[in-house]
C-alpha atoms as a PDB file:
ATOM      1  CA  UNK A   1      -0.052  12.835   8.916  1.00  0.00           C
ATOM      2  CA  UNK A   2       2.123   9.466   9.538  1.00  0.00           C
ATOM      3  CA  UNK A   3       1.352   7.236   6.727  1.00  0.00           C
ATOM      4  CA  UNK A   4       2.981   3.407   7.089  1.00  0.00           C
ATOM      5  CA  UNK A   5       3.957   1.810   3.558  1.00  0.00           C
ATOM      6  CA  UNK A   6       4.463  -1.729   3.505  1.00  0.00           C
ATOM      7  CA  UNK A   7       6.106  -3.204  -0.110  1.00  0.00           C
ATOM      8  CA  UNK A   8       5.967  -7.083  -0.614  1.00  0.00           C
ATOM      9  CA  UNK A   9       6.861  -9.357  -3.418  1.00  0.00           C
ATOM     10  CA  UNK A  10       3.461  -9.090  -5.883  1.00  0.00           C
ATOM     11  CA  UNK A  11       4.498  -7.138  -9.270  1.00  0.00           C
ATOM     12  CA  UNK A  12       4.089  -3.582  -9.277  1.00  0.00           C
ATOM     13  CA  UNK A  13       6.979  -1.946  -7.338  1.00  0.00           C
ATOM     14  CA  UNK A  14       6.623   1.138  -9.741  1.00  0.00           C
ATOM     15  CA  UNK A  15       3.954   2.245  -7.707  1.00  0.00           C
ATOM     16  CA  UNK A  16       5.418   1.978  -4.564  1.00  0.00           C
ATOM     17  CA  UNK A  17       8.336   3.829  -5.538  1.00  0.00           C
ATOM     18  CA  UNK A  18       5.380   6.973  -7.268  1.00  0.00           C
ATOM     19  CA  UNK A  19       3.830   7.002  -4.135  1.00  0.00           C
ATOM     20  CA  UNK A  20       6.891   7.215  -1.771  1.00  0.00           C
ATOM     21  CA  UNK A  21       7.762   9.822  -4.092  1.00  0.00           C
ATOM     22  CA  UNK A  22       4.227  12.014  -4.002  1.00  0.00           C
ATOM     23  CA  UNK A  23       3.090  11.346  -0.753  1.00  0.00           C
ATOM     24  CA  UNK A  24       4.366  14.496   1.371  1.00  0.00           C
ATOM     25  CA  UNK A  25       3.353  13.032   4.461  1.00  0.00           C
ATOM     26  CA  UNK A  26       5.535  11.597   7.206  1.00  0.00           C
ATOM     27  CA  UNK A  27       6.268   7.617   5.687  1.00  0.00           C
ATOM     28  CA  UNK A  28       7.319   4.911   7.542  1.00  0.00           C
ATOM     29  CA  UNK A  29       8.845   1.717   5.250  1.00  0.00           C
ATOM     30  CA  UNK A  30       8.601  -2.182   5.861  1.00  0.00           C
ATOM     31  CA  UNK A  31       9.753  -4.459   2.776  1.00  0.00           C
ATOM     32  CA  UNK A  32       9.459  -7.751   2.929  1.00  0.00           C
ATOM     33  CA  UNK A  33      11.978 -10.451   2.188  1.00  0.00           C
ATOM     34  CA  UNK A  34      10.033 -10.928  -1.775  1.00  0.00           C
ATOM     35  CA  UNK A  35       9.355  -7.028  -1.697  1.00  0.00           C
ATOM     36  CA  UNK A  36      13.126  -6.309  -1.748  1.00  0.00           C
ATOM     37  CA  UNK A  37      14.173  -9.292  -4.724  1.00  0.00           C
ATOM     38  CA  UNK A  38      10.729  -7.300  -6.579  1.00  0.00           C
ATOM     39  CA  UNK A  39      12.404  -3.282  -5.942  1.00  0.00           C
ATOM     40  CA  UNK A  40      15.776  -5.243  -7.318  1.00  0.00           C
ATOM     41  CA  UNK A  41      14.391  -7.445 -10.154  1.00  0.00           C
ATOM     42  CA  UNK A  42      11.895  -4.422 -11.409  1.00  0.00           C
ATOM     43  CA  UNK A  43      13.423  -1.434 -10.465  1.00  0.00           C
ATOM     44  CA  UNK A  44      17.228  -2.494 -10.276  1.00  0.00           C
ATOM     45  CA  UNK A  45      16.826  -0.323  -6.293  1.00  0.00           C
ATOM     46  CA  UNK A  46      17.498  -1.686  -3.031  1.00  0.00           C
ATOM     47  CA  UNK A  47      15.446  -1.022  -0.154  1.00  0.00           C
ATOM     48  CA  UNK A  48      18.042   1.635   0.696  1.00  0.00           C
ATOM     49  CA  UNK A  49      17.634   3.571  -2.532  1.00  0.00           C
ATOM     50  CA  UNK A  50      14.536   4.806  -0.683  1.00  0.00           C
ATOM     51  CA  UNK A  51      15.752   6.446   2.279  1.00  0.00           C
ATOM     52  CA  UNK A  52      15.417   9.682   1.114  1.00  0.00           C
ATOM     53  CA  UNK A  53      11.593   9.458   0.618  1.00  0.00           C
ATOM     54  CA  UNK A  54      10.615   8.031   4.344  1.00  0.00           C
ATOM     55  CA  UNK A  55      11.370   9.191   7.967  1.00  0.00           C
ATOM     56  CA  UNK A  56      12.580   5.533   9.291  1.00  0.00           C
ATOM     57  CA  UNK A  57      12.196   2.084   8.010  1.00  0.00           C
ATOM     58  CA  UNK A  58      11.780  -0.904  10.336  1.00  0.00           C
ATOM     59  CA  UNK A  59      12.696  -4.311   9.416  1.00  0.00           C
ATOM     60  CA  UNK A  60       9.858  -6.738   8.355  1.00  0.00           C
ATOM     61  CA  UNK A  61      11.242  -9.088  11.513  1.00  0.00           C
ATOM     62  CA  UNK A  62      10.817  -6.306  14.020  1.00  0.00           C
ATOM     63  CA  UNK A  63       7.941  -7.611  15.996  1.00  0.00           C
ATOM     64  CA  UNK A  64       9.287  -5.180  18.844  1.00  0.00           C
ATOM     65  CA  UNK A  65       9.135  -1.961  16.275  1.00  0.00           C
ATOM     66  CA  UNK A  66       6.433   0.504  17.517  1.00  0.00           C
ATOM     67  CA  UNK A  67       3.963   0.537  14.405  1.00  0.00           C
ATOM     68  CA  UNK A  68       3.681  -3.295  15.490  1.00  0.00           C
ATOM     69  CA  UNK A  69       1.685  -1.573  18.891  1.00  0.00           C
ATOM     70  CA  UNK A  70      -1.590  -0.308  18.868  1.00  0.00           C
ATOM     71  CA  UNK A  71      -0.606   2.129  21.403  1.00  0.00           C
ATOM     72  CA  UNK A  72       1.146   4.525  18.771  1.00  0.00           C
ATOM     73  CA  UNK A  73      -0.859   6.253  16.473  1.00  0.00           C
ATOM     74  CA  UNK A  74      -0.706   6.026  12.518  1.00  0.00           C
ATOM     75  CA  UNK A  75      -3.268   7.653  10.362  1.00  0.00           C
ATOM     76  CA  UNK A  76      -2.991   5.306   7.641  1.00  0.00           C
ATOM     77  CA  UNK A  77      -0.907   1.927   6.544  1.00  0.00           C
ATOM     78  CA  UNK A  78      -0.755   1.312   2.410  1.00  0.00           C
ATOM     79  CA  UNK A  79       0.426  -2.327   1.452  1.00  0.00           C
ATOM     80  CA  UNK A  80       1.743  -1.203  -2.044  1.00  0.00           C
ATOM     81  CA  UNK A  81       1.789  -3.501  -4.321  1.00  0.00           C
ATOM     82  CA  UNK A  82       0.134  -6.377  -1.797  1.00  0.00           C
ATOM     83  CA  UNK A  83       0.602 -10.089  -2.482  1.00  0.00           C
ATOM     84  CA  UNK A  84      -2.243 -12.531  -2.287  1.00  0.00           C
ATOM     85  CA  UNK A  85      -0.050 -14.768   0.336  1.00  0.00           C
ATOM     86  CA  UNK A  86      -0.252 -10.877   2.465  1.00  0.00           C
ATOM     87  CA  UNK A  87      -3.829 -10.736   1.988  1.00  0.00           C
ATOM     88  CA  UNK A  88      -4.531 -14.284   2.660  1.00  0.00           C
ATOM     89  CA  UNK A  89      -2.533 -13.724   5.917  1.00  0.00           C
ATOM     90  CA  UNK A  90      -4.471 -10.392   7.150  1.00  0.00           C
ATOM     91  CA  UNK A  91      -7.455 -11.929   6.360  1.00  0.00           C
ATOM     92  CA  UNK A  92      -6.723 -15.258   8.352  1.00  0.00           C
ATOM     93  CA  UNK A  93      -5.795 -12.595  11.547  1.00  0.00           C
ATOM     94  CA  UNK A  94      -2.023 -13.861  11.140  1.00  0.00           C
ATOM     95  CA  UNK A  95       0.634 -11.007  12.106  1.00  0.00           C
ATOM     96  CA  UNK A  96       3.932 -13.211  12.127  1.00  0.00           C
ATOM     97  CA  UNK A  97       5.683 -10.147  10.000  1.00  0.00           C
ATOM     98  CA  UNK A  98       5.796  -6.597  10.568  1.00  0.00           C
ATOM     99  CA  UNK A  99       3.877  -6.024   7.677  1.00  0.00           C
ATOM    100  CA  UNK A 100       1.141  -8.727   8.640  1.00  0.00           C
ATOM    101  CA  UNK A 101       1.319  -7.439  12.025  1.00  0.00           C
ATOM    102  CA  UNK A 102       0.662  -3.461  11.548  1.00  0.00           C
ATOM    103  CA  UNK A 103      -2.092  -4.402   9.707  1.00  0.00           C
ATOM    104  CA  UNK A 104      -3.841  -6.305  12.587  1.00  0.00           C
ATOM    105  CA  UNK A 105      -2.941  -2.963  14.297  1.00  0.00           C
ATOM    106  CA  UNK A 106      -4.393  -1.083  11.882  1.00  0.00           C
ATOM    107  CA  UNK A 107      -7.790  -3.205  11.858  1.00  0.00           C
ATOM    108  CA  UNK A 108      -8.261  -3.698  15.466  1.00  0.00           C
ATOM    109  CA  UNK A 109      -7.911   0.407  16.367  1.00  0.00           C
ATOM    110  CA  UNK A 110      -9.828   1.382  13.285  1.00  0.00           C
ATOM    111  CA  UNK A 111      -6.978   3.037  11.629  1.00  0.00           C
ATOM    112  CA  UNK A 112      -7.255   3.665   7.956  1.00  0.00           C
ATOM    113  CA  UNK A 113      -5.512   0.217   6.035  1.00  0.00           C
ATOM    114  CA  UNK A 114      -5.388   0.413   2.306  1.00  0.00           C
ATOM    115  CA  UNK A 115      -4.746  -2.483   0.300  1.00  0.00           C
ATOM    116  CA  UNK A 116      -3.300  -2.682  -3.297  1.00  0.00           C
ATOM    117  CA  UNK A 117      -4.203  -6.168  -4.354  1.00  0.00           C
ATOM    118  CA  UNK A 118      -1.358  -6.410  -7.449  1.00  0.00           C
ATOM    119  CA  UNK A 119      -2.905 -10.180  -8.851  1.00  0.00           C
ATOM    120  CA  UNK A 120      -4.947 -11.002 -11.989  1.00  0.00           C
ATOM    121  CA  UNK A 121      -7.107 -13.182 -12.465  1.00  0.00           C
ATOM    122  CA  UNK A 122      -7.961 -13.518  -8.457  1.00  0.00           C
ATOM    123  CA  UNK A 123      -8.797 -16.436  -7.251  1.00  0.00           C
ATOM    124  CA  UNK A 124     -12.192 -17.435  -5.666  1.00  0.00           C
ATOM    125  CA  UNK A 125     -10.274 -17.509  -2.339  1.00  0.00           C
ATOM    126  CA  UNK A 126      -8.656 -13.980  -2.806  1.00  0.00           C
ATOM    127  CA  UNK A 127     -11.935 -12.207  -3.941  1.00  0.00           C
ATOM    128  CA  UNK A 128     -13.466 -13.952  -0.813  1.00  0.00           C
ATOM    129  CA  UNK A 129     -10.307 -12.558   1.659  1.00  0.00           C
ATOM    130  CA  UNK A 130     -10.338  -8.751   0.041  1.00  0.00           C
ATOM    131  CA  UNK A 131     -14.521  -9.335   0.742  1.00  0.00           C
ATOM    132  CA  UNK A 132     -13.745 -10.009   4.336  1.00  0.00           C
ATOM    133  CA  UNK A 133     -11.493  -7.245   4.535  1.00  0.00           C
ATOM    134  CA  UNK A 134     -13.341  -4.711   3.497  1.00  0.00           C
ATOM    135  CA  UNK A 135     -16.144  -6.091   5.776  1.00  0.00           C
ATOM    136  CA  UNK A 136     -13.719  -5.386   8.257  1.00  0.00           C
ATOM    137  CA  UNK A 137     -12.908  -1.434   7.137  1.00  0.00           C
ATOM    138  CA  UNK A 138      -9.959  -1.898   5.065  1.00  0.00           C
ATOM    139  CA  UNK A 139     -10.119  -0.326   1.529  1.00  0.00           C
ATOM    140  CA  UNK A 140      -8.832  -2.730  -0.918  1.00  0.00           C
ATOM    141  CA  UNK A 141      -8.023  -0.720  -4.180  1.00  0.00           C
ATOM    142  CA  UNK A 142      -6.657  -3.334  -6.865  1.00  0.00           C
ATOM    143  CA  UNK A 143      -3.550  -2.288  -8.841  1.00  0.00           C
ATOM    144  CA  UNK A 144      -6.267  -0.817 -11.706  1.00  0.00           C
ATOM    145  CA  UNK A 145      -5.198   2.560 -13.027  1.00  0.00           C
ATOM    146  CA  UNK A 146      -7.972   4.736 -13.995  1.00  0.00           C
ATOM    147  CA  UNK A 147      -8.102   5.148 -17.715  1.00  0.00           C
ATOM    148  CA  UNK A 148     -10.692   8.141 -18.674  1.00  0.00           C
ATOM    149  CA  UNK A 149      -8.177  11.222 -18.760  1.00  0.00           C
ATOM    150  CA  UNK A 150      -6.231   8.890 -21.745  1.00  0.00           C
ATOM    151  CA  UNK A 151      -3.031   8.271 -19.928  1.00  0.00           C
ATOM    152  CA  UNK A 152      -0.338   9.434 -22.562  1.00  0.00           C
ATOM    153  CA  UNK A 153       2.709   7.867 -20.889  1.00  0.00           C
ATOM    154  CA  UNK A 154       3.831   4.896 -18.649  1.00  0.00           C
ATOM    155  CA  UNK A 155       4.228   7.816 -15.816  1.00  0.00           C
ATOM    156  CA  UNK A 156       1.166   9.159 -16.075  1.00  0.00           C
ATOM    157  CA  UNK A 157      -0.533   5.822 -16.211  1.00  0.00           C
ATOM    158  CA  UNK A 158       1.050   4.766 -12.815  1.00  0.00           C
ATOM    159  CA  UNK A 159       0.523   8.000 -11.372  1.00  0.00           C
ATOM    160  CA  UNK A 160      -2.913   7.972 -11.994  1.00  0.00           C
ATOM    161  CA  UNK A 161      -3.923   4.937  -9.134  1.00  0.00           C
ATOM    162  CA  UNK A 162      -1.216   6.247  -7.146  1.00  0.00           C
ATOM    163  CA  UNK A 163      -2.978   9.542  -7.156  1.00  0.00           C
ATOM    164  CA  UNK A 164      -6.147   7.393  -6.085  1.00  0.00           C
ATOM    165  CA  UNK A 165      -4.055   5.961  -3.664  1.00  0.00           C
ATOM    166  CA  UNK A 166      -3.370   9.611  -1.787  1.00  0.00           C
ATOM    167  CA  UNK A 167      -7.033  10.496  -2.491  1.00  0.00           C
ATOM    168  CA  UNK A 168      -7.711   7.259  -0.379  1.00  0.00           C
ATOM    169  CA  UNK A 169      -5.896   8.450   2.539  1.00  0.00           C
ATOM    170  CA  UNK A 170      -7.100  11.688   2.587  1.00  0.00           C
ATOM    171  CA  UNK A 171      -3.777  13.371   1.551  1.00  0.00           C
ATOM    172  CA  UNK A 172      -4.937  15.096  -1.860  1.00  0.00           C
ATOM    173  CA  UNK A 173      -7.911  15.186  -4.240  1.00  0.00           C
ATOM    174  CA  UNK A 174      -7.123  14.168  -7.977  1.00  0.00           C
ATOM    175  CA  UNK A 175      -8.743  15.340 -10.645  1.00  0.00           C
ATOM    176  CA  UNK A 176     -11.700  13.416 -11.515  1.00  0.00           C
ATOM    177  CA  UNK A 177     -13.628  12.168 -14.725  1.00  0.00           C
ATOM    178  CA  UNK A 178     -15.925  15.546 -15.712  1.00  0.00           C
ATOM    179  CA  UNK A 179     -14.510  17.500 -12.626  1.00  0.00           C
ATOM    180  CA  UNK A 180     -15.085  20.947 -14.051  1.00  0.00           C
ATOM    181  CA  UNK A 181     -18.848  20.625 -14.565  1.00  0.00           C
ATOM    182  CA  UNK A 182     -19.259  20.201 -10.571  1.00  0.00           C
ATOM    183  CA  UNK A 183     -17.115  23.682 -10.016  1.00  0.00           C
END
């Protein structure tokens, strides 16, 4: 499975960093400009502190890099954490990034585009753009861990949506609320 991450400058760069680190799959990496002041300012990491959890990274500039063409094939793009500014962008059909870009890929051939909305309270506008989005296919899955297995730590809190996340791309199943009376 080739799974594209995209990281941009909306709080939450925890989870980006969980999921890099879970997701077993092949992972491809775009930050954005804001997404690599966020990995610094929250995580003290530079884009190149996660090299060892991707195959490649392309640069957010790279128009010319080949997730920007429909004609190769990705199973699944995660914007992790996404900005409003992103979403207002994908929504409006704009693809003047990389990021922006392999998600009007990702629309157009039907690929499988999750979006983690990291914002609160959203605006009108935003709750109108993820609307349109989702009209559209893509699975917009606000930065809202679940809560009903009582999270004991910060880690398990975090890896609890980015568990959801990997369920959402078809990678793994977490465990869910009541689980064991369906077995």
């Amino acid at each position: 499975m080739k799974i594209i991450v995209g990281i941009t400058g909306s709080s939450g760069a925890v989870y980006a960093l969980d999921f890099l680190k879970k997701a077993t799959s092949e992972k491809f990496l775009v930050v954005s400009k804001w997404g690599k002041a966020l990995l610094k300012d929250e995580l003290k990491m530079s884009e190149e502190d996660l090299q060892p959890y991707v195959k490649r990274q392309f640069d957010d500039k790279d128009l010319t890099a080949p997730i920007a063409s429909g004609s190769n094939f990705f199973d699944a793009y995660v914007i992790l954490p996404c900005s409003t500014s992103t979403l207002g962008k994908i929504a409006s059909g704009i693809g003047d990034t990389l990021i922006t870009r392999t998600a009007q890929v990702a629309l157009k051939e039907r690929y499988k585009l999750v979006i983690c909305v990291r914002e609160t309270p959203m605006s009108t506008l935003a709750l109108e753009q993820c609307a349109k989005l989702s009209s559209y296919g893509a699975i917009i899955m606000p930065i809202s861990p679940p809560l009903y297995f009582v999270p004991e730590t910060v880690d398990e809190y975090i890896g609890a949506f980015t568990d959801k996340v990997l369920q959402a791309v078809g990678e793994k199943r977490g465990k869910g609320w009541r689980a064991e009376e369906l077995e």
